[in-house]
C-alpha atoms as a PDB file:
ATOM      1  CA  UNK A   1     -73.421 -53.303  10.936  1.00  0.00           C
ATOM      2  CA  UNK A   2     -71.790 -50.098  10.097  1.00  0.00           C
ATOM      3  CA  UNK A   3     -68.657 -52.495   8.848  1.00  0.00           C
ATOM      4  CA  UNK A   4     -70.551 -54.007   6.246  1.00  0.00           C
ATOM      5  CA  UNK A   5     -72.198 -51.114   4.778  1.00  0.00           C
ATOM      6  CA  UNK A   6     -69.101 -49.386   4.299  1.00  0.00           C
ATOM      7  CA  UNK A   7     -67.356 -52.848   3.188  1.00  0.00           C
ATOM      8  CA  UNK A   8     -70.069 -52.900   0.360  1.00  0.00           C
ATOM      9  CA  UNK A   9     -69.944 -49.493  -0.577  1.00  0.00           C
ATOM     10  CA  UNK A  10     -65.658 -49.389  -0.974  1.00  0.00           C
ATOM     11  CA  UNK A  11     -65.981 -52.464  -2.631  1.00  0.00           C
ATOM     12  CA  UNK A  12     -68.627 -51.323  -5.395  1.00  0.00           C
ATOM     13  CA  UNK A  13     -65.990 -48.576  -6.194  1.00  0.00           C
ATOM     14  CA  UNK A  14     -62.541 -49.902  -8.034  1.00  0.00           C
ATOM     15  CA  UNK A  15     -61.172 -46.789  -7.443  1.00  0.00           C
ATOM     16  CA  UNK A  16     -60.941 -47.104  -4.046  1.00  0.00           C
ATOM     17  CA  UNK A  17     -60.368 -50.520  -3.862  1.00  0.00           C
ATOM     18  CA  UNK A  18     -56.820 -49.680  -2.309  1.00  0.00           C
ATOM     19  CA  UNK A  19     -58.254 -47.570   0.230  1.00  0.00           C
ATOM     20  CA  UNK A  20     -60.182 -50.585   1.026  1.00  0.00           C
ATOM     21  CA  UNK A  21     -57.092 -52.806   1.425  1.00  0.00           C
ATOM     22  CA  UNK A  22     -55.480 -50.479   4.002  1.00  0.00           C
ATOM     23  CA  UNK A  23     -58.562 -50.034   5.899  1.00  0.00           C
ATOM     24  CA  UNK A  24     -59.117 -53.771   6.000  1.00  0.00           C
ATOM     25  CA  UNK A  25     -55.426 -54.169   7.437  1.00  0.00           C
ATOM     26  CA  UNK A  26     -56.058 -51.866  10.473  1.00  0.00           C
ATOM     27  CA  UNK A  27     -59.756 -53.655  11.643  1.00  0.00           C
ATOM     28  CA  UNK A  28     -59.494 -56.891  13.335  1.00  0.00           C
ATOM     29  CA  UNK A  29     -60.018 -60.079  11.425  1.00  0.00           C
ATOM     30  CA  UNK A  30     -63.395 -61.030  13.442  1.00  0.00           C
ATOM     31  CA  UNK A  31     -64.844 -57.820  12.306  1.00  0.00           C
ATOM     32  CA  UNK A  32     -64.422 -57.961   8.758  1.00  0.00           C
ATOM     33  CA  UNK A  33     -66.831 -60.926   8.662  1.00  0.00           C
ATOM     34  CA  UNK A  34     -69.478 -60.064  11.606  1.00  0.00           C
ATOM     35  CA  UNK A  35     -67.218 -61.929  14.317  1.00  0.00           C
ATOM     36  CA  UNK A  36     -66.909 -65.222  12.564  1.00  0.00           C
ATOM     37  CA  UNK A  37     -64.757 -66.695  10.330  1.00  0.00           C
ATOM     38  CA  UNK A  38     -66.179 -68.589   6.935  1.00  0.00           C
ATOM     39  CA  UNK A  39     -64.541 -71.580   5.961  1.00  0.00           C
ATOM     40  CA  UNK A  40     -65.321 -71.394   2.472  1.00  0.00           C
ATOM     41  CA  UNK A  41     -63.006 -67.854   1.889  1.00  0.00           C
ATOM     42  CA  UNK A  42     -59.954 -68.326  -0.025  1.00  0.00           C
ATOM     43  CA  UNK A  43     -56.753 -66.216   0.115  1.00  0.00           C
ATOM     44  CA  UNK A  44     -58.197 -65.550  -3.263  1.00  0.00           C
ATOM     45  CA  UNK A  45     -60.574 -62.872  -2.308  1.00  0.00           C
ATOM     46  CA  UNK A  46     -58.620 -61.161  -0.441  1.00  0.00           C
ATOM     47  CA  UNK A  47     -57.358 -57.877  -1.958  1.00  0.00           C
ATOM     48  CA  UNK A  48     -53.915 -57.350  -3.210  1.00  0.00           C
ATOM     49  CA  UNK A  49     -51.386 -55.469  -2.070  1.00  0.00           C
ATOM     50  CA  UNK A  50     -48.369 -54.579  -3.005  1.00  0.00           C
ATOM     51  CA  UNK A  51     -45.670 -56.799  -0.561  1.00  0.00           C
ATOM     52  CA  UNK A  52     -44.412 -54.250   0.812  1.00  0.00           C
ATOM     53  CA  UNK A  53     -46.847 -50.912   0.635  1.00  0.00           C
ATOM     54  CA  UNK A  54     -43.722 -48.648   2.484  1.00  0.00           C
ATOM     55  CA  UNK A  55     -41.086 -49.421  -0.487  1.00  0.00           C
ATOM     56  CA  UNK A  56     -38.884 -47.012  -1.264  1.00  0.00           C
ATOM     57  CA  UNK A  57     -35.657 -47.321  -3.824  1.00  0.00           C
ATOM     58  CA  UNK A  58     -32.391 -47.594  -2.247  1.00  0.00           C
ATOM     59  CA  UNK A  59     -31.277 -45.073  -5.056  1.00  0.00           C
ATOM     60  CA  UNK A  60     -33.234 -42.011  -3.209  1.00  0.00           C
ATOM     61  CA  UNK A  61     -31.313 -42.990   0.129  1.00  0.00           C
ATOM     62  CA  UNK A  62     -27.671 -42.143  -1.187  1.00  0.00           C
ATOM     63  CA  UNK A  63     -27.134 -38.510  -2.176  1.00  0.00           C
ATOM     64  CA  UNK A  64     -23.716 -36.391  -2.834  1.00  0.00           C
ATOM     65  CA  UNK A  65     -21.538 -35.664  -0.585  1.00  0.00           C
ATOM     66  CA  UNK A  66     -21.905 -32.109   1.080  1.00  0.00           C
ATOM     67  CA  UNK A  67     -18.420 -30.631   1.008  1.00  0.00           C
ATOM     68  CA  UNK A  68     -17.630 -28.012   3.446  1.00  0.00           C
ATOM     69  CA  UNK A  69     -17.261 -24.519   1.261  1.00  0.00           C
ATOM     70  CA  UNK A  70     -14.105 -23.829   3.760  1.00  0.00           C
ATOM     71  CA  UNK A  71     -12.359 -26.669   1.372  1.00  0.00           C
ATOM     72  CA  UNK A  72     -12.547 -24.376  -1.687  1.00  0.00           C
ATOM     73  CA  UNK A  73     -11.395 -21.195  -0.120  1.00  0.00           C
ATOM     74  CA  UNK A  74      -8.649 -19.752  -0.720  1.00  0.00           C
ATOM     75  CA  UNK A  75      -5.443 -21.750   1.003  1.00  0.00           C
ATOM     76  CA  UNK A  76      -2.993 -18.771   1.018  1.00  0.00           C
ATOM     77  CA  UNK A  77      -2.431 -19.110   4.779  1.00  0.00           C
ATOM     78  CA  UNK A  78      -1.294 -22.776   3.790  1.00  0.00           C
ATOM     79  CA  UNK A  79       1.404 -21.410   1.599  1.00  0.00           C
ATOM     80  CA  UNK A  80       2.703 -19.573   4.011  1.00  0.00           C
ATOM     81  CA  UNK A  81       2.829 -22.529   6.101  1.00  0.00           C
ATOM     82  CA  UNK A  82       4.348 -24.800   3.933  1.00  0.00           C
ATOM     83  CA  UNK A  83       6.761 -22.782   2.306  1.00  0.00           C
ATOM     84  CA  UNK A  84       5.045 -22.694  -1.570  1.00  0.00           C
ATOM     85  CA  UNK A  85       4.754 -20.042  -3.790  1.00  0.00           C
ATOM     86  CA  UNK A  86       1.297 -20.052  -5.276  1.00  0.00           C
ATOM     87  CA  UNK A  87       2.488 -17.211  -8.285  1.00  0.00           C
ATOM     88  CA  UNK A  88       5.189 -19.957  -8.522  1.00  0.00           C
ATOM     89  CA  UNK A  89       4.616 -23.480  -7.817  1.00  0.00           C
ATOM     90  CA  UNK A  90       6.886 -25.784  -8.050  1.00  0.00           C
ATOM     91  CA  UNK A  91       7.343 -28.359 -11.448  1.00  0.00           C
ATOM     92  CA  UNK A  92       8.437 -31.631 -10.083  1.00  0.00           C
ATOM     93  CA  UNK A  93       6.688 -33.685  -7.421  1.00  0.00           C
ATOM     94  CA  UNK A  94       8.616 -36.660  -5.463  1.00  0.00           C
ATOM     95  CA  UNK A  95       5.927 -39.255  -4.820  1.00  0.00           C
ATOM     96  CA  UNK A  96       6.781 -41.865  -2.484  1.00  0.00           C
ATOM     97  CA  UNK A  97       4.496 -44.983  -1.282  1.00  0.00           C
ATOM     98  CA  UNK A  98       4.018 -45.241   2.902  1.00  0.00           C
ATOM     99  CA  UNK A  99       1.457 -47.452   3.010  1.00  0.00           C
ATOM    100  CA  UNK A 100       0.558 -50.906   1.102  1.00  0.00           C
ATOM    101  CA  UNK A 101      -1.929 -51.133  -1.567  1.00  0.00           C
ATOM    102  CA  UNK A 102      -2.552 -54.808  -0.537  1.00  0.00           C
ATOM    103  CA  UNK A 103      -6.320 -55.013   0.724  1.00  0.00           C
ATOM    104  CA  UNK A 104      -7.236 -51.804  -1.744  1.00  0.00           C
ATOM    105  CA  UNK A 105      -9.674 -51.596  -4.786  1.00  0.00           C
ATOM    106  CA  UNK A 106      -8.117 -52.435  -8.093  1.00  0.00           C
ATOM    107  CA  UNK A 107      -8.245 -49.252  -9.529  1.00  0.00           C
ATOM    108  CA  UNK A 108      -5.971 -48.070  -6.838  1.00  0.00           C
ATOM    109  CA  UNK A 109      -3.778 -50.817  -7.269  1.00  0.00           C
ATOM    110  CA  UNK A 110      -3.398 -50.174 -10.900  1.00  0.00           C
ATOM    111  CA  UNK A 111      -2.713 -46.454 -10.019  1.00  0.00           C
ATOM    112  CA  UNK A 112       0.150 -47.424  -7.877  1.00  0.00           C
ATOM    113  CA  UNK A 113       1.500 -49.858 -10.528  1.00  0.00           C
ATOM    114  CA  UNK A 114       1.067 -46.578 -13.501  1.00  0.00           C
ATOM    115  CA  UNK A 115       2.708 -44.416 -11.753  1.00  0.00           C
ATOM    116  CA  UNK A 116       5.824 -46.882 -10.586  1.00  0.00           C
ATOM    117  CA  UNK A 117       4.973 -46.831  -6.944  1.00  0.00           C
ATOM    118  CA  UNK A 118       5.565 -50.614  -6.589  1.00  0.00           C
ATOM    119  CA  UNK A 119       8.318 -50.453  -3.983  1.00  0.00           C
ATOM    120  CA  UNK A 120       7.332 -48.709  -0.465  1.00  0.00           C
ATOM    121  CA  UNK A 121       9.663 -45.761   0.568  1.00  0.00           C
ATOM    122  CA  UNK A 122      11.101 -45.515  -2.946  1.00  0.00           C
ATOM    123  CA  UNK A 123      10.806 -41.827  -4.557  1.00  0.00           C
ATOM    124  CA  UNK A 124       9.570 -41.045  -7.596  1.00  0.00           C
ATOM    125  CA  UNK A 125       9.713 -37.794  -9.530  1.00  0.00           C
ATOM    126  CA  UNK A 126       6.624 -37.147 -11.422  1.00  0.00           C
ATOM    127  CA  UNK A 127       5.595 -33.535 -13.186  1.00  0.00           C
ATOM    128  CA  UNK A 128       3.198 -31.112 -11.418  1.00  0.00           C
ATOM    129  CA  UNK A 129       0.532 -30.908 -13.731  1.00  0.00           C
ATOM    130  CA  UNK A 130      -3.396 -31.066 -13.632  1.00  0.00           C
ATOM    131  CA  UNK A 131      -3.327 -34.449 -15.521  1.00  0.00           C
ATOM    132  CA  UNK A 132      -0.735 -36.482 -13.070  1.00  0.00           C
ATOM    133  CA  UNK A 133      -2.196 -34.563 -10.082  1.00  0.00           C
ATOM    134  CA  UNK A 134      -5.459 -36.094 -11.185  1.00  0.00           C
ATOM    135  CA  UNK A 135      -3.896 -39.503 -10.913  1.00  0.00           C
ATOM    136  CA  UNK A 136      -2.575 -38.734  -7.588  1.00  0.00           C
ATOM    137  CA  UNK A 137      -5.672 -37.911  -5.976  1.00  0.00           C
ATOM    138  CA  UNK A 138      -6.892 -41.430  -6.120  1.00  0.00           C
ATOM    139  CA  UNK A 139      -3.975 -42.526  -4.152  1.00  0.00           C
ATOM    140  CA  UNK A 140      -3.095 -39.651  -2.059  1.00  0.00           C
ATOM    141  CA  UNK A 141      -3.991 -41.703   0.939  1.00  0.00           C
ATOM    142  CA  UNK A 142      -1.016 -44.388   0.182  1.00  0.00           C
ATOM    143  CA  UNK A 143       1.263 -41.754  -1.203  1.00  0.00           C
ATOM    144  CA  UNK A 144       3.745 -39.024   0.528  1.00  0.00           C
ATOM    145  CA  UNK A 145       4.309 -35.670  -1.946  1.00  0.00           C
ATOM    146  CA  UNK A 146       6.752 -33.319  -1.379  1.00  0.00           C
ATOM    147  CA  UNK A 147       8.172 -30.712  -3.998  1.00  0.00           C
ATOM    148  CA  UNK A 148      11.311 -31.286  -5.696  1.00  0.00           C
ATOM    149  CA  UNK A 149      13.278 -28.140  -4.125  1.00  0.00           C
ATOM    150  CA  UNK A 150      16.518 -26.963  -6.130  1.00  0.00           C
ATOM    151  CA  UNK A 151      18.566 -25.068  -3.980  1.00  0.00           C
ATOM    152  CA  UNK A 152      21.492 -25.172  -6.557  1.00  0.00           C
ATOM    153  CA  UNK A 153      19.235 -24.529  -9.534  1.00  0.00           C
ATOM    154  CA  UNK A 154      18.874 -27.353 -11.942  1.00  0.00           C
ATOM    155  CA  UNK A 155      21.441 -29.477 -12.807  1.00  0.00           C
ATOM    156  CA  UNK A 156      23.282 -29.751 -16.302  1.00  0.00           C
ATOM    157  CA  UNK A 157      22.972 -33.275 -18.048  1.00  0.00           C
ATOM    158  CA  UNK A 158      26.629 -34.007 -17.178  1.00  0.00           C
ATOM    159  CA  UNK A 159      25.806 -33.353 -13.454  1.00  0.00           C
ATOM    160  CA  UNK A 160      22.703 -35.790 -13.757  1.00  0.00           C
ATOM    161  CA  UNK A 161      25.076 -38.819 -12.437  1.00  0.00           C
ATOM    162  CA  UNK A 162      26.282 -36.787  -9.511  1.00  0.00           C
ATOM    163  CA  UNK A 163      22.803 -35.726  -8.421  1.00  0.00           C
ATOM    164  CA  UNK A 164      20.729 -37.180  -5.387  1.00  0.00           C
ATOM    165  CA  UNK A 165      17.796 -36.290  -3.401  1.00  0.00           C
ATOM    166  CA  UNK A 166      18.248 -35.946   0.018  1.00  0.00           C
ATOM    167  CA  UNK A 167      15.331 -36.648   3.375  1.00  0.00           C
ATOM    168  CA  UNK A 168      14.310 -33.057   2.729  1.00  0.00           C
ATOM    169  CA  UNK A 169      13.047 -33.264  -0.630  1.00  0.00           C
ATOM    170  CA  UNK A 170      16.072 -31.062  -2.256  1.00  0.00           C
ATOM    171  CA  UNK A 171      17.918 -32.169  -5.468  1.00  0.00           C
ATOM    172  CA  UNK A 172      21.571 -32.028  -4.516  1.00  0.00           C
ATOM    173  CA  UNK A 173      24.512 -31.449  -6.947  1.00  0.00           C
ATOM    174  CA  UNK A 174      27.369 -33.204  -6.044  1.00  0.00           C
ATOM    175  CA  UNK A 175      30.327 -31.666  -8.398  1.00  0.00           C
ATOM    176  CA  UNK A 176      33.792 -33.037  -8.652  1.00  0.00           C
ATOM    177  CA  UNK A 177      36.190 -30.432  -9.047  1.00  0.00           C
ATOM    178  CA  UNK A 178      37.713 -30.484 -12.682  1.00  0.00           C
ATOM    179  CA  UNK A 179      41.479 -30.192 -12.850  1.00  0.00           C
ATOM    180  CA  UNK A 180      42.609 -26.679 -14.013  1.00  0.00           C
ATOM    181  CA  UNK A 181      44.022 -26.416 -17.652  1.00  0.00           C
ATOM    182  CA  UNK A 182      47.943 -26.503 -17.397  1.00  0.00           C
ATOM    183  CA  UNK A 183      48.204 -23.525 -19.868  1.00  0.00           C
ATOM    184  CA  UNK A 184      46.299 -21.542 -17.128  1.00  0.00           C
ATOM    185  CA  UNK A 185      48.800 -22.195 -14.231  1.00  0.00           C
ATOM    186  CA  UNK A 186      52.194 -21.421 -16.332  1.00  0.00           C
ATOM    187  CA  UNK A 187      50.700 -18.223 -16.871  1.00  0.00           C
END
């Protein structure tokens, strides 16, 4: 009895016609109608919901990434470490692919192919600067960088042919001894 007064009185009011729906969802079905079912109701009647009342966007689920503030301190300890100079860093990089970009995204397949990293455990000088470092972060996971160390200093263009890079990341001169003047030696 109490069911149908209040059915009657939610119902009269629009505004609450919602309220009504969820209410109506948590009675049983026999109460609704005073224990019996009519034949004649149609789906029809029936208030509407929304298919699925608890919906929330998949948007609100993904947020950004909380980085650890230990990332962003100062790496001076790491210098140290690894034997940079951070009043100093070094120019040149030597990039060198260890692992395949086969079964990777195509962005980081085109990365490899810009910045000539086609052949595994082939080096490749590139500059230190923000712009190429940039590059290199979206393959720093395939990639190997070392700094270009040049214990002899830099080499002249002539030297160029007779320079190589050895397995510790050091541009090595190799000079050929030029023959003495003979003016010099009858001297």
């Amino acid at each position: 009895h109490v069911h149908k007064e209040l059915d009657a009185f939610l119902v009269a009011d629009e505004r609450l016609l919602e309220t009504f729906a969820l209410v109506q969802l948590h009675r049983p079905l026999q109460d609704r109608h005073g224990g019996r079912l009519h034949s004649r109701q149609t789906l029809t009647e029936a208030p509407v919901l929304s298919p699925c009342a608890w919906y929330v966007s998949a948007r609100s689920k993904f947020s950004k990434s909380r980085i650890p503030q230990e990332i962003f301190a100062e790496r001076s300890k790491e210098h140290e470490k690894y034997g940079g100079d951070p009043d100093q860093p070094h120019k040149l990089h030597i990039v060198t692919r260890v692992k395949s970009a086969l079964r990777r995204p195509y962005w980081e397949k085109e990365m490899i192919k810009h910045l000539g990293l086609q052949k595994a455990h082939v080096p490749v000088i590139h500059k230190n600067t923000p712009a190429v470092n940039s590059q290199l972060k979206f393959v720093k996971h395939l990639v190997r960088i070392q700094p270009l160390k040049t214990p002899y200093g830099l080499p002249a263009e002539h030297d160029m042919a007779d320079a190589y890079i050895n397995s510790k990341g050091e541009l090595i001169v190799h000079r050929l001894l030029q023959p003495v003047d003979n003016k010099a030696i009858e001297s």
